[in-house]
PDB file of N, CA and C in Angstrom:
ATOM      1  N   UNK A   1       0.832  -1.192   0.000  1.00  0.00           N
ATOM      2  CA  UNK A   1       0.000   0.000   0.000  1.00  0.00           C
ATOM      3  C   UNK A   1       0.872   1.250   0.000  1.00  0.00           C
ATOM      4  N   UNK A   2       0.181   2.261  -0.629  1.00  0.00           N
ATOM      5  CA  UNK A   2       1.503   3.608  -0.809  1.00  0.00           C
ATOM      6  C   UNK A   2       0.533   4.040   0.093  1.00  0.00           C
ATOM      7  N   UNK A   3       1.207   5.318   0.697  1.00  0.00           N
ATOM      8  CA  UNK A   3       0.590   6.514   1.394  1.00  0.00           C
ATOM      9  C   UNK A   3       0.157   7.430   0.672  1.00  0.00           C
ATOM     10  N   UNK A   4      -0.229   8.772   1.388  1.00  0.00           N
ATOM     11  CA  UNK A   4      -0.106  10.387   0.597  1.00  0.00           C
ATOM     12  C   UNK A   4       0.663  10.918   1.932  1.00  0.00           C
ATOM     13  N   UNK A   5       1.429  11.508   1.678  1.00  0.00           N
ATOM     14  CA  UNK A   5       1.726  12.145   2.535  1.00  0.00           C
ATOM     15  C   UNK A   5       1.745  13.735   2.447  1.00  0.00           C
ATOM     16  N   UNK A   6       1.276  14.480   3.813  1.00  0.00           N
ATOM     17  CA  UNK A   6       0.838  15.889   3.678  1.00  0.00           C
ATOM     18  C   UNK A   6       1.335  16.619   4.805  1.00  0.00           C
ATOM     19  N   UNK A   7       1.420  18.176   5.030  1.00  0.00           N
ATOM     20  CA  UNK A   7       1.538  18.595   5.779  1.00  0.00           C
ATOM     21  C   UNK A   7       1.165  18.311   7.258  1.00  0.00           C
ATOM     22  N   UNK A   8      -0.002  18.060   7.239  1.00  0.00           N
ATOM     23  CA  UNK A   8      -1.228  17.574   7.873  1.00  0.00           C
ATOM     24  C   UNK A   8      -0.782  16.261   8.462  1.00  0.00           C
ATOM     25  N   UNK A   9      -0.178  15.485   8.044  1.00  0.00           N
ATOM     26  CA  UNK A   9       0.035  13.979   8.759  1.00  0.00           C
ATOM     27  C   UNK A   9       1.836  13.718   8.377  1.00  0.00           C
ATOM     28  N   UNK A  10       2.382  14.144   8.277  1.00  0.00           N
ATOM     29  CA  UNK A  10       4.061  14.297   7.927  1.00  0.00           C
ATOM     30  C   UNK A  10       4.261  14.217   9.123  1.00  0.00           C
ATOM     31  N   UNK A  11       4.131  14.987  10.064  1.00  0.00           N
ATOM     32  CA  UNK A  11       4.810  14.722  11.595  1.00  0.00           C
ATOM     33  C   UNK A  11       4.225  12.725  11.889  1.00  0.00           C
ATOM     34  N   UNK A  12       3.550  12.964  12.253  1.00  0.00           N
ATOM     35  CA  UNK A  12       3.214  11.314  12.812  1.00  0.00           C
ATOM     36  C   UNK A  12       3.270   9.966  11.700  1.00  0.00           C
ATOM     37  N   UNK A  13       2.826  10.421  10.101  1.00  0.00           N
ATOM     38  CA  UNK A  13       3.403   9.826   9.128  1.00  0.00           C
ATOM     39  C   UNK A  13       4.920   9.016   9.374  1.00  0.00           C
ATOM     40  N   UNK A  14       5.508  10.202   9.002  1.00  0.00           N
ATOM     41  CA  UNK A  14       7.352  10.094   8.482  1.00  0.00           C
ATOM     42  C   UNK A  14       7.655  10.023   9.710  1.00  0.00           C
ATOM     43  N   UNK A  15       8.128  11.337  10.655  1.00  0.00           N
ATOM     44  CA  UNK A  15       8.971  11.407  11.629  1.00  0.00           C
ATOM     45  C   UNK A  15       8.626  10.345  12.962  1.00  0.00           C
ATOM     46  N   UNK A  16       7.360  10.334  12.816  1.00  0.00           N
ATOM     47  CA  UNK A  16       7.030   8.801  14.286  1.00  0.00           C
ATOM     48  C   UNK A  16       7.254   7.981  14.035  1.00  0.00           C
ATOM     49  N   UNK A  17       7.698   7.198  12.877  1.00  0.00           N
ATOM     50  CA  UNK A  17       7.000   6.235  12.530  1.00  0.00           C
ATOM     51  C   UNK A  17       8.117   5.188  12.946  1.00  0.00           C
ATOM     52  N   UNK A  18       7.456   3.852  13.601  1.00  0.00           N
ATOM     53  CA  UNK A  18       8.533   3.055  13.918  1.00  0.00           C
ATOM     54  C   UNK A  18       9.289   2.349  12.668  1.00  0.00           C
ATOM     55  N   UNK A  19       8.870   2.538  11.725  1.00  0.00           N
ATOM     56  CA  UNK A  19       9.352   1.722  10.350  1.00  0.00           C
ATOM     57  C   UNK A  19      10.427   2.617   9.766  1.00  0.00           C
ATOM     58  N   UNK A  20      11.116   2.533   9.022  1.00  0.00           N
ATOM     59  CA  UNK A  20      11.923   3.379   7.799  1.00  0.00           C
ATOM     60  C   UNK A  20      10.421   3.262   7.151  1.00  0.00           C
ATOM     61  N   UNK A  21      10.893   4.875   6.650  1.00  0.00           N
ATOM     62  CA  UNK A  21       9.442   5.788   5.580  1.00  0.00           C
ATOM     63  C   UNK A  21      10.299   6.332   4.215  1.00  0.00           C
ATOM     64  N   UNK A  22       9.432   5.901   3.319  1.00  0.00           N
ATOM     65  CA  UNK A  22      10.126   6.465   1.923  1.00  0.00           C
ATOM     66  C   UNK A  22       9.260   7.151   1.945  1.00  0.00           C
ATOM     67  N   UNK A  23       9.712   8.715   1.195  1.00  0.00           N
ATOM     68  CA  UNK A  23       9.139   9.783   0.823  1.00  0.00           C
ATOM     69  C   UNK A  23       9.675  10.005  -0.565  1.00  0.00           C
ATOM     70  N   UNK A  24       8.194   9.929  -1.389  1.00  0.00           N
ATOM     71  CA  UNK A  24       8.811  10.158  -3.125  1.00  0.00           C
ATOM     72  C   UNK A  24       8.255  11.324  -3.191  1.00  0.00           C
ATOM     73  N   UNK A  25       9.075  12.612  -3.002  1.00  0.00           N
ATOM     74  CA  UNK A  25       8.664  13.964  -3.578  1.00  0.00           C
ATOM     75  C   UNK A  25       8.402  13.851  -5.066  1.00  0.00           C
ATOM     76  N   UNK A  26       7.206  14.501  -5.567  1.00  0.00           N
ATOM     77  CA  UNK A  26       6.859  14.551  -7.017  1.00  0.00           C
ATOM     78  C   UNK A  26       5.709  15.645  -7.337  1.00  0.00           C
ATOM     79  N   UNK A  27       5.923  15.691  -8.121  1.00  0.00           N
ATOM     80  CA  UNK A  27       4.554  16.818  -8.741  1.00  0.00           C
ATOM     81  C   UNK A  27       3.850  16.409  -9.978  1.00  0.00           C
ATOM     82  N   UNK A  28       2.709  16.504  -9.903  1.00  0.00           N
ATOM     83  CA  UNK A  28       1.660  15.543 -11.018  1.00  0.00           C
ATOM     84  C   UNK A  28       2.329  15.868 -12.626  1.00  0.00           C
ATOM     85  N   UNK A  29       2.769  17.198 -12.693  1.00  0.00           N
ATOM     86  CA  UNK A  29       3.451  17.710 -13.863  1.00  0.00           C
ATOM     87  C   UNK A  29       4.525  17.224 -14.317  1.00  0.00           C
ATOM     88  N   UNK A  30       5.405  16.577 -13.603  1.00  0.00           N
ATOM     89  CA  UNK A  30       6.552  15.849 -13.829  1.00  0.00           C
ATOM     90  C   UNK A  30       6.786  14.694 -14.770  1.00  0.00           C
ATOM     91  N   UNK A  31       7.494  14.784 -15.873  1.00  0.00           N
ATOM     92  CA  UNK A  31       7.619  13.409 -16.675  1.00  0.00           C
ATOM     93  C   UNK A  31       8.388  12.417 -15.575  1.00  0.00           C
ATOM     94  N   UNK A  32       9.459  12.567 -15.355  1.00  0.00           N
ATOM     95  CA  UNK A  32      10.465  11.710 -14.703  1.00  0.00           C
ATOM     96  C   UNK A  32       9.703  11.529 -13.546  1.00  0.00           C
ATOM     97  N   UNK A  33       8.643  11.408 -13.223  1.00  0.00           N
ATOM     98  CA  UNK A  33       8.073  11.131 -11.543  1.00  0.00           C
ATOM     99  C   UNK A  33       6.765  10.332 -12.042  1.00  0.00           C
ATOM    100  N   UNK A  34       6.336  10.373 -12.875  1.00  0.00           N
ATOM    101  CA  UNK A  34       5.001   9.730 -13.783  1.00  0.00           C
ATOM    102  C   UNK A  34       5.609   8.913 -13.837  1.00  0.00           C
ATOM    103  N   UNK A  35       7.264   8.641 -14.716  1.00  0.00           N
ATOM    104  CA  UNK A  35       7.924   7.313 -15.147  1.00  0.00           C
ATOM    105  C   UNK A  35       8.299   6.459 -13.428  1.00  0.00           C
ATOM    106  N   UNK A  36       9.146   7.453 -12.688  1.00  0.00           N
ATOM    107  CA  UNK A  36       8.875   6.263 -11.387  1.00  0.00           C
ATOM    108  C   UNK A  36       7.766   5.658 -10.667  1.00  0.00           C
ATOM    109  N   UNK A  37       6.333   6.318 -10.956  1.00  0.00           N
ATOM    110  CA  UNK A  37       5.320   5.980 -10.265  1.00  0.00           C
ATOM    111  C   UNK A  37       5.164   4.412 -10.198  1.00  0.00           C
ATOM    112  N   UNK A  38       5.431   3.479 -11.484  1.00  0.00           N
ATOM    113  CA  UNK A  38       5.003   2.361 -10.857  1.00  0.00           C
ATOM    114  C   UNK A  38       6.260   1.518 -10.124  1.00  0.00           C
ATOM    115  N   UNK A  39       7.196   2.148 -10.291  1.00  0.00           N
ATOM    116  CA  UNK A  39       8.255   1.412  -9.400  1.00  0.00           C
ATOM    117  C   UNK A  39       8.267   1.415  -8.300  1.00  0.00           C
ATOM    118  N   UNK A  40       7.393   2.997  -7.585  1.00  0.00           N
ATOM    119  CA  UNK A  40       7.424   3.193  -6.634  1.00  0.00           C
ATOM    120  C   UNK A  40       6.284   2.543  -5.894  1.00  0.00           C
ATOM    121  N   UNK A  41       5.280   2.212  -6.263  1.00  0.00           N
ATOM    122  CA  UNK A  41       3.946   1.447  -6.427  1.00  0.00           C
ATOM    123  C   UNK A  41       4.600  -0.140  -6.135  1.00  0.00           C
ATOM    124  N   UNK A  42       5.290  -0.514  -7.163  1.00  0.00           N
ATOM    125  CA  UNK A  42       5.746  -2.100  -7.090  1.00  0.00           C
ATOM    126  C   UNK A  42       6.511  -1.948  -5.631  1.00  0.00           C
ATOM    127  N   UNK A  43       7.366  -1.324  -5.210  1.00  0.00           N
ATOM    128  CA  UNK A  43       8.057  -1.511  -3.873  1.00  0.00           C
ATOM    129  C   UNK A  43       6.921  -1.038  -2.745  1.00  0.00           C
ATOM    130  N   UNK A  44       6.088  -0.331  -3.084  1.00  0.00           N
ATOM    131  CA  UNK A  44       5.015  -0.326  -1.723  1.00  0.00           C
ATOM    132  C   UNK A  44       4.581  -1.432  -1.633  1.00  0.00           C
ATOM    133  N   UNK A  45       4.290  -2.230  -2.578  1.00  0.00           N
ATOM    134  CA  UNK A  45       3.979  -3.671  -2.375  1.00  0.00           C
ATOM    135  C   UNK A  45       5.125  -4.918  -1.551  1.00  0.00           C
ATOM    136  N   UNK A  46       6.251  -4.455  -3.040  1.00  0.00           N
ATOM    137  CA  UNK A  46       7.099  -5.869  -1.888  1.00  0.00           C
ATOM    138  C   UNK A  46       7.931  -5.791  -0.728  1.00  0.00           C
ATOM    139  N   UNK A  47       8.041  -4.500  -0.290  1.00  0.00           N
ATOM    140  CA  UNK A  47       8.502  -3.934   1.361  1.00  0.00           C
ATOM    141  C   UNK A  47       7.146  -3.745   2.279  1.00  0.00           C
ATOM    142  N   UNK A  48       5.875  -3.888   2.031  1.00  0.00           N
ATOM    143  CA  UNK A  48       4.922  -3.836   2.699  1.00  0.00           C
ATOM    144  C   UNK A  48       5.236  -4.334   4.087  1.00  0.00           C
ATOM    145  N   UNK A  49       5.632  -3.973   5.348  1.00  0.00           N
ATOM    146  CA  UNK A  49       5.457  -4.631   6.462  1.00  0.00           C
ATOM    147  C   UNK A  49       7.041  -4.319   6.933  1.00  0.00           C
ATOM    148  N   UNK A  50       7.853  -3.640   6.057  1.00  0.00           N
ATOM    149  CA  UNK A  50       9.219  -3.865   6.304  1.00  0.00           C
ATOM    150  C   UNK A  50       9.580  -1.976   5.896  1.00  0.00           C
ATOM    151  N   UNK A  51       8.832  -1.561   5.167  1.00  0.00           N
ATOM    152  CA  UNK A  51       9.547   0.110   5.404  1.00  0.00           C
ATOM    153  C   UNK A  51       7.987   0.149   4.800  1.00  0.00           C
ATOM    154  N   UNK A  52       7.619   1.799   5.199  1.00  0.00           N
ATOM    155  CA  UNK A  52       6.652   2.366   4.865  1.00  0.00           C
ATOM    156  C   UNK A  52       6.536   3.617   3.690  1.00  0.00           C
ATOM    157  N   UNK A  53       6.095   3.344   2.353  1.00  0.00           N
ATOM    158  CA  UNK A  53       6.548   3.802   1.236  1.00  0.00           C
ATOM    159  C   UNK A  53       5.294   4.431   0.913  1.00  0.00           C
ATOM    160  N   UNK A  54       5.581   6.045   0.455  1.00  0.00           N
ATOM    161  CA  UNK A  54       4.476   6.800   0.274  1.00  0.00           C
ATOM    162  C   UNK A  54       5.319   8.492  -0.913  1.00  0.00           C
ATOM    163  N   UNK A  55       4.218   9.221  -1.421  1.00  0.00           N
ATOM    164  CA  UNK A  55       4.296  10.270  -2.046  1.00  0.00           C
ATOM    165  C   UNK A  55       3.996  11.466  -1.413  1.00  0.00           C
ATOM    166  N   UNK A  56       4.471  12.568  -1.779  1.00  0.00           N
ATOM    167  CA  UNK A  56       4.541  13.533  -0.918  1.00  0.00           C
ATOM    168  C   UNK A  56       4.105  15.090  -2.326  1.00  0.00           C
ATOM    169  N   UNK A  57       3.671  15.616  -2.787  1.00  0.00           N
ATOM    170  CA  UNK A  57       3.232  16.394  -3.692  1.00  0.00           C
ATOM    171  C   UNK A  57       4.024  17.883  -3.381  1.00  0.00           C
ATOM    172  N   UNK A  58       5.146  18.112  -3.779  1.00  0.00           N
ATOM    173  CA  UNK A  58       5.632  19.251  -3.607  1.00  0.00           C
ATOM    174  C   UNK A  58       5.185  20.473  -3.873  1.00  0.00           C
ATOM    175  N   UNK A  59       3.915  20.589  -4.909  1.00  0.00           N
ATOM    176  CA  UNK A  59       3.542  22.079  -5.281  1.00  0.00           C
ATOM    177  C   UNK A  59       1.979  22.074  -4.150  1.00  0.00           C
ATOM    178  N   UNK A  60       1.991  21.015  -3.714  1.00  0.00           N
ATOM    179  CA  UNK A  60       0.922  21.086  -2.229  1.00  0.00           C
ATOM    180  C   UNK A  60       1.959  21.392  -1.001  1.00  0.00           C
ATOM    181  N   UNK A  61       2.622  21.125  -1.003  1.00  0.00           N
ATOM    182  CA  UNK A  61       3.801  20.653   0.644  1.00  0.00           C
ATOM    183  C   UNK A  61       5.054  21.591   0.336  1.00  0.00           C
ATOM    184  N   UNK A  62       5.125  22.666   0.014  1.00  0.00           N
ATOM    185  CA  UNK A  62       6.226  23.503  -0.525  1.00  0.00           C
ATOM    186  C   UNK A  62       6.969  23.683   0.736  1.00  0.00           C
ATOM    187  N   UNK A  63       6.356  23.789   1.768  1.00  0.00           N
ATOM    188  CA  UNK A  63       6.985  24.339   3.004  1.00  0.00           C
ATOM    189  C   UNK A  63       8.089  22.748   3.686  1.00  0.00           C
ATOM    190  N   UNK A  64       7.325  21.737   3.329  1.00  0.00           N
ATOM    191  CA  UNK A  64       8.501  20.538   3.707  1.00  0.00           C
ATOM    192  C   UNK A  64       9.709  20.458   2.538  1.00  0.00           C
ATOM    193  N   UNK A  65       9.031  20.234   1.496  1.00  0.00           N
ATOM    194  CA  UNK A  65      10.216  20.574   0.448  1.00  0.00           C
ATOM    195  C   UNK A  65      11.256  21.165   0.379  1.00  0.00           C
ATOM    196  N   UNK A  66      10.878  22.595   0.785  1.00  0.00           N
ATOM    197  CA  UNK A  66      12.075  23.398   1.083  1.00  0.00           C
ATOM    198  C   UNK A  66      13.060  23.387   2.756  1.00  0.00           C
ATOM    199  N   UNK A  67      12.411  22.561   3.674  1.00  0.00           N
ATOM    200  CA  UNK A  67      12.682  22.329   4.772  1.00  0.00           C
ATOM    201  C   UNK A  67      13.906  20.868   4.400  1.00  0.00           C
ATOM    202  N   UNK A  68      13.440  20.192   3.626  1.00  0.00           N
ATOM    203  CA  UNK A  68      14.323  19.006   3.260  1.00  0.00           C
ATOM    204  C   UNK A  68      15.274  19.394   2.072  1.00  0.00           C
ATOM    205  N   UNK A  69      15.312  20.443   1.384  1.00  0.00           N
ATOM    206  CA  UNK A  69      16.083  21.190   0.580  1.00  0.00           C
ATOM    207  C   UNK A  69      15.847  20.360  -0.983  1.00  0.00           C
ATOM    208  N   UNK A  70      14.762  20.035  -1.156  1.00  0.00           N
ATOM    209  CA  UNK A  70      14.080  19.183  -2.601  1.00  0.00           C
ATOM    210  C   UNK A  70      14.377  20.382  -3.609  1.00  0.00           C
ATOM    211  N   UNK A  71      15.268  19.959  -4.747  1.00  0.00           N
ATOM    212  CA  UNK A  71      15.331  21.218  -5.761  1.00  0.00           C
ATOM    213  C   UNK A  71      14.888  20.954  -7.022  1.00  0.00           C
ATOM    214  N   UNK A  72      15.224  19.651  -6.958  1.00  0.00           N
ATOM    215  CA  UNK A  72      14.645  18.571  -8.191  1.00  0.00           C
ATOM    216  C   UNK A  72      13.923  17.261  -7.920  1.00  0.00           C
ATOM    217  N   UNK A  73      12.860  17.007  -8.731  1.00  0.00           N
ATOM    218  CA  UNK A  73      11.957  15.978  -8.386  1.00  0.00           C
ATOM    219  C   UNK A  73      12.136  15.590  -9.831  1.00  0.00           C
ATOM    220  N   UNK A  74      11.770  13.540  -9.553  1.00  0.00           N
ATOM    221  CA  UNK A  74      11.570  12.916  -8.348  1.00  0.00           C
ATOM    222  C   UNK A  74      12.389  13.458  -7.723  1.00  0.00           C
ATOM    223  N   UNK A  75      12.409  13.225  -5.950  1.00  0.00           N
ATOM    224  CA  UNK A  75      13.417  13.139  -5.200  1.00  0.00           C
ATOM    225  C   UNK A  75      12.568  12.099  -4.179  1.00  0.00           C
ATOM    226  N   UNK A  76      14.116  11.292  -3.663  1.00  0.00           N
ATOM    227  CA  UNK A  76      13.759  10.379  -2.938  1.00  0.00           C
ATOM    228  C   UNK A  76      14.240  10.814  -1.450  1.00  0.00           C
ATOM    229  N   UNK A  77      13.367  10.587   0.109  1.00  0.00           N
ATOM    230  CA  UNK A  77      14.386  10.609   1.236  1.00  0.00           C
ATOM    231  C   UNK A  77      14.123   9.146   2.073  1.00  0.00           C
ATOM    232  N   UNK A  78      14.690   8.778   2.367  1.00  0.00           N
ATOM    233  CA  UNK A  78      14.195   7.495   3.086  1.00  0.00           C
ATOM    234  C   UNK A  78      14.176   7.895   5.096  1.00  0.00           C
ATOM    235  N   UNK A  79      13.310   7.960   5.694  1.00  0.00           N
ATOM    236  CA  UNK A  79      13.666   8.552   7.604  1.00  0.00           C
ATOM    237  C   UNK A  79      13.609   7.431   8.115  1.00  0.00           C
ATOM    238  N   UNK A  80      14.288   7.271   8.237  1.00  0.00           N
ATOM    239  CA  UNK A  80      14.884   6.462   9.844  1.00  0.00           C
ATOM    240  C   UNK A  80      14.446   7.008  10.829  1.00  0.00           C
ATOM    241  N   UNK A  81      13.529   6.491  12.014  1.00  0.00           N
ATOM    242  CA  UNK A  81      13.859   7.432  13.610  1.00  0.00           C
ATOM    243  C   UNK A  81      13.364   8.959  13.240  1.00  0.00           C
ATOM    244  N   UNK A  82      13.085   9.456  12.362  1.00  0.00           N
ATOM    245  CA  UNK A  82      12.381  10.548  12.266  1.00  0.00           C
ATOM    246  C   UNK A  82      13.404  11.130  11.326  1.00  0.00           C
ATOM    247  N   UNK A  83      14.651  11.338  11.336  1.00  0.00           N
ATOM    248  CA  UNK A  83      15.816  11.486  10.366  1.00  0.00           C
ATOM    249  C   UNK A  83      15.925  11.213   8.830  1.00  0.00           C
ATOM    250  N   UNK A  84      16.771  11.665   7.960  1.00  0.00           N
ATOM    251  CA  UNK A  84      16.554  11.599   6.699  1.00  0.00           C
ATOM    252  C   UNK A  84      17.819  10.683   6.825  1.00  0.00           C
ATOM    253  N   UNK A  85      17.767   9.606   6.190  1.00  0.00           N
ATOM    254  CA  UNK A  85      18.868   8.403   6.462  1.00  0.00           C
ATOM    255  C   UNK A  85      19.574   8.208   5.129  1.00  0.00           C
ATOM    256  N   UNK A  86      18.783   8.243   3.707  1.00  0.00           N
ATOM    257  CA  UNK A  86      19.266   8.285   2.376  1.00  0.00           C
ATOM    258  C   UNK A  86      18.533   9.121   1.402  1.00  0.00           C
ATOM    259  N   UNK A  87      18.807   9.720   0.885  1.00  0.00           N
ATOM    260  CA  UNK A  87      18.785  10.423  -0.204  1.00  0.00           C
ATOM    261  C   UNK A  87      18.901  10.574  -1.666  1.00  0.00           C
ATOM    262  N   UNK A  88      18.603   9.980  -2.360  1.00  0.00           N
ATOM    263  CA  UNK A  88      18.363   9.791  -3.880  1.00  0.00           C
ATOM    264  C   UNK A  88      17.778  10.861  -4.552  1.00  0.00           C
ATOM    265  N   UNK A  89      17.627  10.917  -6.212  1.00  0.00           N
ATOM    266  CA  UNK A  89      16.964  11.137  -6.695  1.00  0.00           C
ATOM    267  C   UNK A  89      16.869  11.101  -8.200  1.00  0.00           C
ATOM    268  N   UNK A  90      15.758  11.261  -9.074  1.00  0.00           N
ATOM    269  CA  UNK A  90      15.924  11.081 -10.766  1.00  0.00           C
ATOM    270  C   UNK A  90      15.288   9.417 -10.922  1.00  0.00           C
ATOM    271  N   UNK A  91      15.030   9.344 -12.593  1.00  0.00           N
ATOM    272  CA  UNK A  91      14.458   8.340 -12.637  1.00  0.00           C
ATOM    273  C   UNK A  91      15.537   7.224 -12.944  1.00  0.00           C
ATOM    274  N   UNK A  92      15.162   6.127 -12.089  1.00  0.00           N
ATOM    275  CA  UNK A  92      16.113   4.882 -12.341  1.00  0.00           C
ATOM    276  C   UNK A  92      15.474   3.699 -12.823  1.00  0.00           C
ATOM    277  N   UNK A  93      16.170   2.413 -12.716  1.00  0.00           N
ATOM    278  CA  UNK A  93      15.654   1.201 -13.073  1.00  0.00           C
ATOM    279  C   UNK A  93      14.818   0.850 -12.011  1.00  0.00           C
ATOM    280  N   UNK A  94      14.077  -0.391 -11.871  1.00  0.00           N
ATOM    281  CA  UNK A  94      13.392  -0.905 -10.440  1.00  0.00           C
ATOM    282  C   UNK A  94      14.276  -1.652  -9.835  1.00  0.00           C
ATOM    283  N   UNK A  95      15.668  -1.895  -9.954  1.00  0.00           N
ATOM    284  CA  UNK A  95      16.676  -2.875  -9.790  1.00  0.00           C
ATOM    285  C   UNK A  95      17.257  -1.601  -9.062  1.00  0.00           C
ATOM    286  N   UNK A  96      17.818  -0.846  -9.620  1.00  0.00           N
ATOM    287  CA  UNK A  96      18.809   0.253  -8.684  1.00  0.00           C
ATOM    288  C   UNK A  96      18.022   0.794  -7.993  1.00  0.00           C
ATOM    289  N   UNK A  97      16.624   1.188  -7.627  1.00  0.00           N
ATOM    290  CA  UNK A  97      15.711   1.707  -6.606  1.00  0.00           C
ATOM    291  C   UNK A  97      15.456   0.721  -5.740  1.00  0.00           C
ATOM    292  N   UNK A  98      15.367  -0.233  -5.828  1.00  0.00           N
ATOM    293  CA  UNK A  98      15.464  -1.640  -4.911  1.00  0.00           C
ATOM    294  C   UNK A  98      16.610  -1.515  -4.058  1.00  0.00           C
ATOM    295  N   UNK A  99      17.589  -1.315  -4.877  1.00  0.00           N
ATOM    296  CA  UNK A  99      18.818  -1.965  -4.477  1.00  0.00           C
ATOM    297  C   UNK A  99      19.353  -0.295  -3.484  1.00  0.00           C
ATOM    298  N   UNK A 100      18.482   0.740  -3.265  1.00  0.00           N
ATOM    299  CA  UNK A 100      18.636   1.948  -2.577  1.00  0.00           C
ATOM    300  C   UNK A 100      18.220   1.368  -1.477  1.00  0.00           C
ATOM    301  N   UNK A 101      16.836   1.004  -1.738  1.00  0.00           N
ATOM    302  CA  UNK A 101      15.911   0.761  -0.177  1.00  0.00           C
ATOM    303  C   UNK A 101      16.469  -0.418   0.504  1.00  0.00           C
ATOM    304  N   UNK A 102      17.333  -1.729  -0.229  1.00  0.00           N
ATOM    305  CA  UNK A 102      17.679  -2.456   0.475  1.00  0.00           C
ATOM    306  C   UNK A 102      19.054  -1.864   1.625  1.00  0.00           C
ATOM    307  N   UNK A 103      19.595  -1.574   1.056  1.00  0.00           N
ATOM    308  CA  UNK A 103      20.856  -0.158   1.833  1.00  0.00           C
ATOM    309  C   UNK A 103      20.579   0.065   3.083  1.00  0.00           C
ATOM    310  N   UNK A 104      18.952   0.723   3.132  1.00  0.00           N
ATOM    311  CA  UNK A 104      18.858   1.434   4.389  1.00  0.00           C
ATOM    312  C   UNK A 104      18.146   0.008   5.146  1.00  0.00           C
ATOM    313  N   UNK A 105      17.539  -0.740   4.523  1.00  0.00           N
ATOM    314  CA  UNK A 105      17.567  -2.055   5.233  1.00  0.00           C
ATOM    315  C   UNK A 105      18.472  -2.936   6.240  1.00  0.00           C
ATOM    316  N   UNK A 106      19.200  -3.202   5.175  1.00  0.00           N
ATOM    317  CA  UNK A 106      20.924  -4.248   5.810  1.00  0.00           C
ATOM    318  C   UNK A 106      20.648  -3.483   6.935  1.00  0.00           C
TER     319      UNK A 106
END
């Protein structure tokens, strides 16, 4: 299952959360964020229960965006413990985006 993530639920979302939280900054306008959507979709599925994977709409959420210093989307952050633990971004394969989230896994 993906999230939404918003101003509105970002504190107890991301920063509480006992799981590692992926946050895919994107904006509906974006080619390169349309093209990660189903990768990002396929890993909400096969990390289900093991990190918590969700979207975050930057031209809604401008004020976190610029708090996490997002200049280009996609952008990826993965939080740990409430913390930003990895950092990615741009469109990749589903093999090298896998192989990000497994990282903060190990």
């Amino acid at each position: 299952m993906e999230y939404t993530f918003t101003a509105a639920n970002f504190e107890e979302e991301v920063l509480q959360s006992e799981l590692p939280v992926l946050v895919d900054f994107y904006a509906d306008w974006c080619g390169p964020c349309k093209m990660m959507g189903p990768v990002v979709e396929k890993c909400a599925e096969a990390y289900a229960g093991k990190m918590k994977i969700g979207k975050l709409n930057v031209d809604d959420n401008m004020a976190i965006a610029q708090k996490y210093r997002v200049v280009s989307i996609p952008h990826f952050i993965v939080f740990k413990n409430g913390e930003p633990a990895v950092t990615f971004g741009g469109a990749m394969s589903e093999a090298d985006f896998c192989r990000k989230l497994d990282q903060v896994l190990a």
